[in-house]
C-alpha atoms as a PDB file:
ATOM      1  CA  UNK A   1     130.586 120.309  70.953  1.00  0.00           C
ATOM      2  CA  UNK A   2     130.116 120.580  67.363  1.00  0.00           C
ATOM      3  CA  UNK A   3     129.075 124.759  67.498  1.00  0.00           C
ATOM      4  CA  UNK A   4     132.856 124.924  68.556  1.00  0.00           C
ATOM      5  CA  UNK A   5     134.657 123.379  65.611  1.00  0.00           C
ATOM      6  CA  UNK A   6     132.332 124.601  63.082  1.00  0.00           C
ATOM      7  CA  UNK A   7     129.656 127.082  62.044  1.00  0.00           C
ATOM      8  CA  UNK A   8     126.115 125.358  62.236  1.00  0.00           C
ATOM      9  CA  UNK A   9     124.971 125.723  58.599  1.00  0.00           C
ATOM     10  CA  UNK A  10     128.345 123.483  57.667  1.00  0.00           C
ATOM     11  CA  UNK A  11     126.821 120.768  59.429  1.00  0.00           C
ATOM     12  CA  UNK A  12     125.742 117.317  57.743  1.00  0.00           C
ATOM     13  CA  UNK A  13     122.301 116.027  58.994  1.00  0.00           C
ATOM     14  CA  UNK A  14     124.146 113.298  61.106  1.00  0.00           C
ATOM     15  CA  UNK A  15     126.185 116.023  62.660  1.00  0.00           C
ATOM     16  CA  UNK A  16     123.021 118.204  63.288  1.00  0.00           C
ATOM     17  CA  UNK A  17     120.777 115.255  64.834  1.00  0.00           C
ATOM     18  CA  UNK A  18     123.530 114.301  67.330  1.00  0.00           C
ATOM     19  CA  UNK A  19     124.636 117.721  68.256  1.00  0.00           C
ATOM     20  CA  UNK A  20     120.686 118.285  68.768  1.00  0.00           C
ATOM     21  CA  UNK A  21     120.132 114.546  70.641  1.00  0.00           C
ATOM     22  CA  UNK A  22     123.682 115.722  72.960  1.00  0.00           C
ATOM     23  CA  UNK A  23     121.810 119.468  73.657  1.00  0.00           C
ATOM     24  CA  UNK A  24     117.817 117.618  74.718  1.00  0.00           C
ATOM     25  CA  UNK A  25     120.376 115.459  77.068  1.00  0.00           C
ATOM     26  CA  UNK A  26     122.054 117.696  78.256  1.00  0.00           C
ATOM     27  CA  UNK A  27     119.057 119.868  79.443  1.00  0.00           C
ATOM     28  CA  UNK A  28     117.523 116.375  80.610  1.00  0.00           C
ATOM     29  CA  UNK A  29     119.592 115.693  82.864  1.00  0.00           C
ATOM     30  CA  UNK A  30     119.691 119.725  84.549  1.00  0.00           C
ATOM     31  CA  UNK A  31     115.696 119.629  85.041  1.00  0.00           C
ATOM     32  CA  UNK A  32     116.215 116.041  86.380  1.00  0.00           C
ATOM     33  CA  UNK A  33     118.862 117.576  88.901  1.00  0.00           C
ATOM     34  CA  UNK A  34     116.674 120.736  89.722  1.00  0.00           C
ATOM     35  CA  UNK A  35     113.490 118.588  90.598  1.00  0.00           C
ATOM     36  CA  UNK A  36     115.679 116.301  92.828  1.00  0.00           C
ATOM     37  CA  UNK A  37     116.979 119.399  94.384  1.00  0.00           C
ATOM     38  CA  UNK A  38     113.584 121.073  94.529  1.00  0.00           C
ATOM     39  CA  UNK A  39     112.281 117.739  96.317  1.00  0.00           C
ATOM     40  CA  UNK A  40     115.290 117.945  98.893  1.00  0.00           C
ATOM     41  CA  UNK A  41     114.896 121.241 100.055  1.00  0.00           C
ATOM     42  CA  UNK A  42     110.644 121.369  99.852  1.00  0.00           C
ATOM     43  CA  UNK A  43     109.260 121.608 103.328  1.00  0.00           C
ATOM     44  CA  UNK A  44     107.307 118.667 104.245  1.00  0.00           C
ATOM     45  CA  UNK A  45     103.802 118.980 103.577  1.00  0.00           C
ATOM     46  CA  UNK A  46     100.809 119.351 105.590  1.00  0.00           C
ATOM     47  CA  UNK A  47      98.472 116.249 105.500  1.00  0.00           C
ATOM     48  CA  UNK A  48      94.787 117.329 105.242  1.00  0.00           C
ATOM     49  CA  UNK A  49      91.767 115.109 106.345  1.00  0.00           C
ATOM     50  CA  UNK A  50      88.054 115.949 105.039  1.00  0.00           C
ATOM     51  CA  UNK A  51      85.304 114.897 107.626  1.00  0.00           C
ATOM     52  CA  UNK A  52      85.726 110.661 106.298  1.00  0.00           C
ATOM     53  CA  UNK A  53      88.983 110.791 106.531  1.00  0.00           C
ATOM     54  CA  UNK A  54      89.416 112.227 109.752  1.00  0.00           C
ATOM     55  CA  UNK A  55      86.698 109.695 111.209  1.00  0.00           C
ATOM     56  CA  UNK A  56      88.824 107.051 109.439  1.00  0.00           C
ATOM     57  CA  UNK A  57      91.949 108.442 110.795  1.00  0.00           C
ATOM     58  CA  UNK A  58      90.091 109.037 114.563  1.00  0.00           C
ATOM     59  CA  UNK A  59      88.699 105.880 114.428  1.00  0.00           C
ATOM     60  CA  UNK A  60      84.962 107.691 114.978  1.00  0.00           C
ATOM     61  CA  UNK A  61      82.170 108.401 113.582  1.00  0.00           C
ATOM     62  CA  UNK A  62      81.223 111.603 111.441  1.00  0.00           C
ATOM     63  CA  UNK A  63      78.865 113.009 114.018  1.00  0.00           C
ATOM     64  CA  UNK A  64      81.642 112.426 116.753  1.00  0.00           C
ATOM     65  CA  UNK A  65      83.738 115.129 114.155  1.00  0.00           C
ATOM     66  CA  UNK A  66      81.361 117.442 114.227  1.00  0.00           C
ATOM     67  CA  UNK A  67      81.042 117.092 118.105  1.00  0.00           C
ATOM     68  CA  UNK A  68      84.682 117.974 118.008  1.00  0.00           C
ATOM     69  CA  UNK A  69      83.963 120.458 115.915  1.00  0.00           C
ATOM     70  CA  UNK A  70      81.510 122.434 118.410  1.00  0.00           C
ATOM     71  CA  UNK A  71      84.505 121.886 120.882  1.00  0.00           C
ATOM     72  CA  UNK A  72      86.617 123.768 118.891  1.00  0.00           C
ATOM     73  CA  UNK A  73      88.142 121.640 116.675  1.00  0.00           C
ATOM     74  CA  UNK A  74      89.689 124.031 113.713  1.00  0.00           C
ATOM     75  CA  UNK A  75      88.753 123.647 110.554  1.00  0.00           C
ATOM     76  CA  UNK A  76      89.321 125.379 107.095  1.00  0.00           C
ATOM     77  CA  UNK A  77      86.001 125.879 105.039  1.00  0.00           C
ATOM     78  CA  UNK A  78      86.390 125.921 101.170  1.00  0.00           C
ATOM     79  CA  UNK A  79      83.237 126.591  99.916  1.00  0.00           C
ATOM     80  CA  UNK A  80      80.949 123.684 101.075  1.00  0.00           C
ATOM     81  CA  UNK A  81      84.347 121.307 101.726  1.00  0.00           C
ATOM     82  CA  UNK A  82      85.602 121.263 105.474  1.00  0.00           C
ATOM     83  CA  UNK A  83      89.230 120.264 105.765  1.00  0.00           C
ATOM     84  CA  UNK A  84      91.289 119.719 108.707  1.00  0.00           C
ATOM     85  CA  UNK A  85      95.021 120.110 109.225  1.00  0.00           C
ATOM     86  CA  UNK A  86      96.623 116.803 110.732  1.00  0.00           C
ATOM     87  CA  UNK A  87      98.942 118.460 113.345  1.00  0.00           C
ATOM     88  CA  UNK A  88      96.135 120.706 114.168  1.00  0.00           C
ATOM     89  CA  UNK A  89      94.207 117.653 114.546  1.00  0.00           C
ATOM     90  CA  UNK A  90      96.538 115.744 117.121  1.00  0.00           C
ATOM     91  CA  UNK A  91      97.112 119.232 118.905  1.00  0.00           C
ATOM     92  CA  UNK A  92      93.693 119.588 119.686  1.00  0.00           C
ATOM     93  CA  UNK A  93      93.019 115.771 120.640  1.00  0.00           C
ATOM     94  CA  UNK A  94      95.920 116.061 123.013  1.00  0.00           C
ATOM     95  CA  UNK A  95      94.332 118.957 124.469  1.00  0.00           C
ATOM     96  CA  UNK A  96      91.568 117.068 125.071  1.00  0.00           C
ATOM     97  CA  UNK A  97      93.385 113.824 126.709  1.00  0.00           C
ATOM     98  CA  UNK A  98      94.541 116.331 129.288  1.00  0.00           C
ATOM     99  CA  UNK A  99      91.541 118.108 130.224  1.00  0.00           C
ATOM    100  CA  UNK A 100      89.301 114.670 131.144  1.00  0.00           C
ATOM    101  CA  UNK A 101      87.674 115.109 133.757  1.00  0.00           C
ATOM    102  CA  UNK A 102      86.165 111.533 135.592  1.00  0.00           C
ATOM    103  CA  UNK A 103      82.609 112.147 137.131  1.00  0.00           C
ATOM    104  CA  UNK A 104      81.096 109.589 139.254  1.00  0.00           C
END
């Protein structure tokens, strides 16, 4: 590096630009390799349906979700948005697969 071999006011303007262009590289190339490592080690995250979704996903309609729902489906509330966790989701409709009961 140029800071080594001489102070930084004895610099030309050539000198400076690519001692400055080497430096943005450098710290470039760091945040590239702390995102990638930040993406490798995040935990996997949760998939959330709203009510359209989940019918989508389901393959039912929206008043079949809210049957669900009165079943004991969980849900998260945010203000007037419902949300539904995906493995929550399959949990529950496994539970239900199970418990079928055939009435003649």
């Amino acid at each position: 590096m140029y800071s080594e071999i001489k102070p930084l006011f004895t610099l030309t303007i050539g000198e400076f630009m690519a001692l400055t262009k080497e430096l943005i590289n450098e710290a470039l190339m760091q945040k590239e390799q702390e995102n990638k490592q930040a993406i490798e080690n995040a935990p996997n995250k949760e998939e959330h349906f709203n009510i359209k979704e989940l019918a989508q996903f389901l393959k039912c309609s929206k008043v079949s979700i809210h049957q669900y729902k009165k079943k004991g489906l969980p849900f998260y509330r945010i203000g007037r948005k419902i949300l539904f966790k995906k493995t929550e989701v399959l949990n529950f409709m496994r539970g239900l697969r199970n418990k079928r009961v055939i009435q003649s």
